[in-house]
C-alpha atoms as a PDB file:
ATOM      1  CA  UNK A   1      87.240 117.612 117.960  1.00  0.00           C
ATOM      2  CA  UNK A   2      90.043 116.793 115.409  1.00  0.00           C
ATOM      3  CA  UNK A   3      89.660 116.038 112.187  1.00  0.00           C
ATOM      4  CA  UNK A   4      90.274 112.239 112.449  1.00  0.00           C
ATOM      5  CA  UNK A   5      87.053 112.136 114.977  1.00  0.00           C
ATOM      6  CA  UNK A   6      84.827 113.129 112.229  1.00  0.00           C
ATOM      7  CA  UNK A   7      85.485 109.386 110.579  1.00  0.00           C
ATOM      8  CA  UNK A   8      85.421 107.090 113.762  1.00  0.00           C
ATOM      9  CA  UNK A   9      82.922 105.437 115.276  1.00  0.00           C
ATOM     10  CA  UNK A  10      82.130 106.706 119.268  1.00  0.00           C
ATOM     11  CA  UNK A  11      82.944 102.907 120.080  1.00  0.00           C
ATOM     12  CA  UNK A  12      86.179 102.859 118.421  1.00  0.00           C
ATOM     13  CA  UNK A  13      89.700 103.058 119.434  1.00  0.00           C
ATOM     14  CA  UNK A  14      92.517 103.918 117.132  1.00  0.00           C
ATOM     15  CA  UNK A  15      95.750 102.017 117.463  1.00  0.00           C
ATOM     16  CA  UNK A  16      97.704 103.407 114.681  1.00  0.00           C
ATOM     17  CA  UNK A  17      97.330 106.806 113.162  1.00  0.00           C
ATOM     18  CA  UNK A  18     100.200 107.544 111.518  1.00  0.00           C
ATOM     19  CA  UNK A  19     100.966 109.592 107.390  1.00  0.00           C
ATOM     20  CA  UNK A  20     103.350 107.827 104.509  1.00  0.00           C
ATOM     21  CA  UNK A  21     106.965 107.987 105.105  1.00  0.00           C
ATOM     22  CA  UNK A  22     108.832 111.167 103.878  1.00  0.00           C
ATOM     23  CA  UNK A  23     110.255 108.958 101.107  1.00  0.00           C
ATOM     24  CA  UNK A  24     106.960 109.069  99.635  1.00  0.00           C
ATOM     25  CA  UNK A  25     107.738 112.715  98.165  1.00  0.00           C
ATOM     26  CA  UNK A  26     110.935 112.464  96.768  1.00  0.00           C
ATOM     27  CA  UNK A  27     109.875 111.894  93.422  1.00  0.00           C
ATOM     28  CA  UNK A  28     107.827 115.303  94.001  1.00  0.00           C
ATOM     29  CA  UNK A  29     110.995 116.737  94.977  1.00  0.00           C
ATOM     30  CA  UNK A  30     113.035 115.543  92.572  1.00  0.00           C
ATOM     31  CA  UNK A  31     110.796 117.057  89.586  1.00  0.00           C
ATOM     32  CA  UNK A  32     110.345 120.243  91.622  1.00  0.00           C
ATOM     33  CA  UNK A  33     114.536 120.092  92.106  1.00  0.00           C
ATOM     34  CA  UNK A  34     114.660 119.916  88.002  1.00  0.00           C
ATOM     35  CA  UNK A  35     112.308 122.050  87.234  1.00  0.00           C
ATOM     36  CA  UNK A  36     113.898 124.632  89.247  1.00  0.00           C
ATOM     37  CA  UNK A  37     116.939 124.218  87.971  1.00  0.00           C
ATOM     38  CA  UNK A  38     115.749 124.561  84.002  1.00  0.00           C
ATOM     39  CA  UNK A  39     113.923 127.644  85.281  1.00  0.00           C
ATOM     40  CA  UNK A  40     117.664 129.414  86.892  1.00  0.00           C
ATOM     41  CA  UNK A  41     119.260 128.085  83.291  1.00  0.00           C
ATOM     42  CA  UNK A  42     117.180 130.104  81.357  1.00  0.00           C
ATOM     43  CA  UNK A  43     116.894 133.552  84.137  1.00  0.00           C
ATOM     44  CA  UNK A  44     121.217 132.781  83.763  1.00  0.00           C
ATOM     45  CA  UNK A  45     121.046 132.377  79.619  1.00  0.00           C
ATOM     46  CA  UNK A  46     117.970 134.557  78.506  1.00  0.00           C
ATOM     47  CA  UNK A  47     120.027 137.749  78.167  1.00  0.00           C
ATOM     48  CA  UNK A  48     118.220 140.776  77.310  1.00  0.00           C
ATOM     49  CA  UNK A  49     114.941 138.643  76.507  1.00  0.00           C
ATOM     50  CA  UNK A  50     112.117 139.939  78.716  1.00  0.00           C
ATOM     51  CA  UNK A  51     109.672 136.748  77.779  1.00  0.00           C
ATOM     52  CA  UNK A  52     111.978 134.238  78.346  1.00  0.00           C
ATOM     53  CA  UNK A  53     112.623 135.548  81.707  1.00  0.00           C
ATOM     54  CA  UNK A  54     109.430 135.992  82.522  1.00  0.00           C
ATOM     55  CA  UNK A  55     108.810 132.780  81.855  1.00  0.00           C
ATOM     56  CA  UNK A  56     111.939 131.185  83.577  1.00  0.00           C
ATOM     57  CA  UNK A  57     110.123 133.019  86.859  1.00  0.00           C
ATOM     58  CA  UNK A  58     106.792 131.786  85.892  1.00  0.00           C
ATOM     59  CA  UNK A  59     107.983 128.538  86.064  1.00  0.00           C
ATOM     60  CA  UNK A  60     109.828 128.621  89.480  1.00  0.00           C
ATOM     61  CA  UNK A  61     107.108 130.274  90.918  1.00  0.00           C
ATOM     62  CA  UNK A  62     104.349 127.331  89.425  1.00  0.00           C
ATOM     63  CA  UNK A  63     107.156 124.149  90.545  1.00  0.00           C
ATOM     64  CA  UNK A  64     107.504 125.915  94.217  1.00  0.00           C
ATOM     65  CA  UNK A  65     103.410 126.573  94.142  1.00  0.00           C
ATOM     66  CA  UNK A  66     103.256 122.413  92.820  1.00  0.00           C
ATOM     67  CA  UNK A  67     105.839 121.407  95.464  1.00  0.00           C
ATOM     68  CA  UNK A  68     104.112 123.288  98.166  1.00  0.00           C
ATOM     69  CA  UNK A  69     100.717 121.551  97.286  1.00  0.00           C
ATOM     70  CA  UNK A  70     102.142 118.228  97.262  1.00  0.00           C
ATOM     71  CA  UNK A  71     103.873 118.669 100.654  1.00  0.00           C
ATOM     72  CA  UNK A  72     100.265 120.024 102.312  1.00  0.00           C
ATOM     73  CA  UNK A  73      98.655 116.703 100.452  1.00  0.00           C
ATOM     74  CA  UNK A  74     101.370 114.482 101.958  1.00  0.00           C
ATOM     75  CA  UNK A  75     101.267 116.153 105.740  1.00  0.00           C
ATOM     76  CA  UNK A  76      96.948 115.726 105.501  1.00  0.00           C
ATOM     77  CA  UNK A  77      96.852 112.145 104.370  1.00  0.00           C
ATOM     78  CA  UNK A  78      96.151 109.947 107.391  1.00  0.00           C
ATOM     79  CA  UNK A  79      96.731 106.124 107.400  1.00  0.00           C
ATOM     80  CA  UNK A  80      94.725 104.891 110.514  1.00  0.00           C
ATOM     81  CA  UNK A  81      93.741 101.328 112.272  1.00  0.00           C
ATOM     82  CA  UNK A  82      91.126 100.828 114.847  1.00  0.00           C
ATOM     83  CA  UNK A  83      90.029  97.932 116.562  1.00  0.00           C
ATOM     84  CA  UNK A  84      87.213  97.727 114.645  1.00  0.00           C
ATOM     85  CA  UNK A  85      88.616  99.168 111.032  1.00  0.00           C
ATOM     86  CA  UNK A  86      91.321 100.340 108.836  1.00  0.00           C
ATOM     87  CA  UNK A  87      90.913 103.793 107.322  1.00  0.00           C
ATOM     88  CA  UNK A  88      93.083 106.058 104.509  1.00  0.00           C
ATOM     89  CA  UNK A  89      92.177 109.872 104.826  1.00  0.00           C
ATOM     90  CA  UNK A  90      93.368 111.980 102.022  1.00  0.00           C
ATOM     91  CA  UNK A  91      92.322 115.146  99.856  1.00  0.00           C
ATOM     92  CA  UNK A  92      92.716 118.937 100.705  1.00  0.00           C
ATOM     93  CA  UNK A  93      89.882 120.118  99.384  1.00  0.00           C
ATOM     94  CA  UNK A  94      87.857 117.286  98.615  1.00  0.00           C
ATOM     95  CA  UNK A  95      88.489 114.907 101.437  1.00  0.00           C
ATOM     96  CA  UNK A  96      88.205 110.950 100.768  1.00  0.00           C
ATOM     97  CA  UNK A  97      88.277 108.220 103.569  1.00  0.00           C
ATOM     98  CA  UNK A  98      88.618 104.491 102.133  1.00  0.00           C
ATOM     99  CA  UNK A  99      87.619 102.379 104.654  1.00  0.00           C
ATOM    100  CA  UNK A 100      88.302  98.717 105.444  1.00  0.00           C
ATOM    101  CA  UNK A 101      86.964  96.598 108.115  1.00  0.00           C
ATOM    102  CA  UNK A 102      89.320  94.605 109.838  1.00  0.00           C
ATOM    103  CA  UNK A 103      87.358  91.736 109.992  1.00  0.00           C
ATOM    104  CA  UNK A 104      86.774  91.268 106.315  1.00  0.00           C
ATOM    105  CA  UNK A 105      90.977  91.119 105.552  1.00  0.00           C
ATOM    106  CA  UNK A 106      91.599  87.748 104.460  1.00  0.00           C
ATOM    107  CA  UNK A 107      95.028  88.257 103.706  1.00  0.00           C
ATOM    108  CA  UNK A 108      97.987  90.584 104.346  1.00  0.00           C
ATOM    109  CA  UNK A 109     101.068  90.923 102.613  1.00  0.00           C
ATOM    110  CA  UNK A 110     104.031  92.875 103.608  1.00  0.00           C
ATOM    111  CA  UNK A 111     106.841  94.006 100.979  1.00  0.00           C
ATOM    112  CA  UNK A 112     109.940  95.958 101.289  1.00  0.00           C
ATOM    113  CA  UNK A 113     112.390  97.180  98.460  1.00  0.00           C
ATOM    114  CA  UNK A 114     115.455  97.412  98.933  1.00  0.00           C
ATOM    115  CA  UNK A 115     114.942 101.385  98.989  1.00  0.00           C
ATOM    116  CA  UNK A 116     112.461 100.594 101.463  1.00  0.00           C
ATOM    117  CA  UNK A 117     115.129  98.764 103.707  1.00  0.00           C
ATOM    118  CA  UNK A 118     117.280 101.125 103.446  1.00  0.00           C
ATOM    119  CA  UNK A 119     115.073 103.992 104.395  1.00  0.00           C
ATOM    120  CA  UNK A 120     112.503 102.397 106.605  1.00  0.00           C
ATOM    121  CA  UNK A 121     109.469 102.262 104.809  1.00  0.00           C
ATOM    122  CA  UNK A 122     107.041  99.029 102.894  1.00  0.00           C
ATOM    123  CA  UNK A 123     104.357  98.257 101.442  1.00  0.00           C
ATOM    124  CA  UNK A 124     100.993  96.266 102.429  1.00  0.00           C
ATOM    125  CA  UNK A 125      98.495  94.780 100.415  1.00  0.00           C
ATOM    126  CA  UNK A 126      95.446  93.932 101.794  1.00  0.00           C
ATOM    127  CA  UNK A 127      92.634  91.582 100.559  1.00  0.00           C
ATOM    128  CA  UNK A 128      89.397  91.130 101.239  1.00  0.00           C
ATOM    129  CA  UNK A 129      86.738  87.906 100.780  1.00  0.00           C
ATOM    130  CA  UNK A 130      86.611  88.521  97.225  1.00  0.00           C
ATOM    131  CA  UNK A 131      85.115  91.870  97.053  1.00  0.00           C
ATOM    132  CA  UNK A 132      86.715  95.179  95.426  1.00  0.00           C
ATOM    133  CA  UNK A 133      88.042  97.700  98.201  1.00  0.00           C
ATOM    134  CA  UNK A 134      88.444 101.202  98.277  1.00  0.00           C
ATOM    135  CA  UNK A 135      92.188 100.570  98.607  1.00  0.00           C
ATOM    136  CA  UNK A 136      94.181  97.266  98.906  1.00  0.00           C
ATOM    137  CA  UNK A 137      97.864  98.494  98.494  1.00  0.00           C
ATOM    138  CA  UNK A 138      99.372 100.888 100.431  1.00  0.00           C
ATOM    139  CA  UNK A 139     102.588 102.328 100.198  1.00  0.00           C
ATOM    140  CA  UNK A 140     105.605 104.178 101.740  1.00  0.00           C
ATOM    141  CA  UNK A 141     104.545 103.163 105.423  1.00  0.00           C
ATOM    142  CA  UNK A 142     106.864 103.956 107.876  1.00  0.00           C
ATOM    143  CA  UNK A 143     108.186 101.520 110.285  1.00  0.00           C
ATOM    144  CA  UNK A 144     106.493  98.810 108.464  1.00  0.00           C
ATOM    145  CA  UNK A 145     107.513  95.874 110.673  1.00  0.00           C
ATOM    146  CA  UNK A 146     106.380  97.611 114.181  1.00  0.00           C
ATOM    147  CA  UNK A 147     103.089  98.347 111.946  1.00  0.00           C
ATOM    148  CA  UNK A 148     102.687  94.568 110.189  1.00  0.00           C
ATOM    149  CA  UNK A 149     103.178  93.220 114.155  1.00  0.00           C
ATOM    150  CA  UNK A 150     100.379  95.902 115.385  1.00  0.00           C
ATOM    151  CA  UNK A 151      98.232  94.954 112.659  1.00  0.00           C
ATOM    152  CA  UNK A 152      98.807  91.174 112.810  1.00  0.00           C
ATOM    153  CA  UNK A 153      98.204  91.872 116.566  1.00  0.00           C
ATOM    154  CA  UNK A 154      94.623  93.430 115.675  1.00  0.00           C
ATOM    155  CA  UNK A 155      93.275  90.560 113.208  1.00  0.00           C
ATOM    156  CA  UNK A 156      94.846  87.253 115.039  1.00  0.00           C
ATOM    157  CA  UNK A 157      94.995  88.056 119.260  1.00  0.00           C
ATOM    158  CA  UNK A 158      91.705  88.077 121.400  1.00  0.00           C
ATOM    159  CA  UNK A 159      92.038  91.622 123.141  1.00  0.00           C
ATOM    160  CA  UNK A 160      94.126  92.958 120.214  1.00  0.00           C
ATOM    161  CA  UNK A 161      94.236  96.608 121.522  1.00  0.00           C
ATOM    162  CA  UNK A 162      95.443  96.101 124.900  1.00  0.00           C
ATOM    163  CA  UNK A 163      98.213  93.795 123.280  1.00  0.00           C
ATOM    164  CA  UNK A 164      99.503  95.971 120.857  1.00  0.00           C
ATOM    165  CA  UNK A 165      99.345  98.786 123.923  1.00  0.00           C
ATOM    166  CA  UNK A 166     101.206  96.291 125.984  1.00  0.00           C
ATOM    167  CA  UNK A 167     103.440  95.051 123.360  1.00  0.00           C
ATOM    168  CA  UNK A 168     104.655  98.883 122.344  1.00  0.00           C
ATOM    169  CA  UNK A 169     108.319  99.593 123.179  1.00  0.00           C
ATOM    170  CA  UNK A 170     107.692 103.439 124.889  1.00  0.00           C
ATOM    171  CA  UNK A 171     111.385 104.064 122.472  1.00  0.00           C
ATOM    172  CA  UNK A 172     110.458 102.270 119.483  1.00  0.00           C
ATOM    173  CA  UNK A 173     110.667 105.154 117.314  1.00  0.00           C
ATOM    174  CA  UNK A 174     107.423 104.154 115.578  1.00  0.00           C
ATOM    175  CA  UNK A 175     106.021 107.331 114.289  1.00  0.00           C
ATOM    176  CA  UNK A 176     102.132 107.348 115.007  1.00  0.00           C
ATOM    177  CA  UNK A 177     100.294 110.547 115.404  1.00  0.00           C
ATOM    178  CA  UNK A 178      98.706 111.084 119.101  1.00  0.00           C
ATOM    179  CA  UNK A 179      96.119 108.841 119.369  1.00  0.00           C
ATOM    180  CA  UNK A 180      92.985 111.041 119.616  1.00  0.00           C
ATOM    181  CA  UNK A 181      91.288 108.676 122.564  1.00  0.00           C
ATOM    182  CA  UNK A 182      92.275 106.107 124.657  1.00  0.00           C
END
């Protein structure tokens, strides 16, 4: 049983199962990239000073221990659409699933920067009939417009899953995770 069966529903079929793009972490790597480099300034300027380079190696050791934690929190975090719901799995220790059913979204909206059009990722927002969701923006999803077409399929086409199946391009480069059932 994988980890994403825990959440679903015996009746339900995923469609999408898929994590944030990898642009999501490059503001993680670009602290991690200065940190690093503040800790080899002071190793390369401390001199004699036994503190100072102890900490200078503290503090590599704590950004590549950060970095490291941020990377296993980005690779664990699920985004995932069934027929029936919309789910966001995240937490390493403590794991939280903010769920959505599909047929409460009253409206969809689909942005992309112009960093996101130049790396492939967007952002939806999603809205419900009034009500407060567990989520209702998520960003850095990769290949957004493959995913806003799936979705749309889902919430506007009688038989949604068989037309998304049908309507995937076997090379569209769309990056879901296997699909734990069929």
């Amino acid at each position: 049983m994988s980890d994403l069966d825990k959440y679903l529903i015996p009746t339900e079929t995923p469609v999408v199962v898929t994590t944030r793009h990898w642009a999501s972490m490059l503001k993680a790597t670009a602290i991690t990239v200065l940190v690093l480099l503040i800790g080899l300034w002071l190793l390369g300027y401390t001199g004699d000073d036994q503190a100072m380079s102890s900490f200078a190696v503290l503090l590599i050791l704590a950004a590549l221990g950060w970095y490291g934690w941020q990377v296993l929190r980005w690779r664990t975090e699920e985004f995932v659409i069934t027929d029936r719901r919309v789910l966001l799995i995240d937490g390493l220790l403590a794991r939280r699933v903010a769920i959505m059913p599909l047929a409460k979204v009253t409206d969809l909206t689909y942005r992309r920067s112009i960093a996101g059009r130049l790396l492939g990722y967007g952002t939806f927002v999603v809205e419900s009939a009034g009500q407060h969701q567990a989520f209702n923006q998520i960003d850095y999803l990769p290949a957004p417009d493959r995913l806003y077409q799936d979705v749309s399929t889902l919430l506007f086409s009688p038989y949604s899953v068989a037309n998304v199946r049908r309507n995937r391009d076997p090379d569209d480069d769309y990056p879901t995770r296997p699909l734990p059932r069929q």
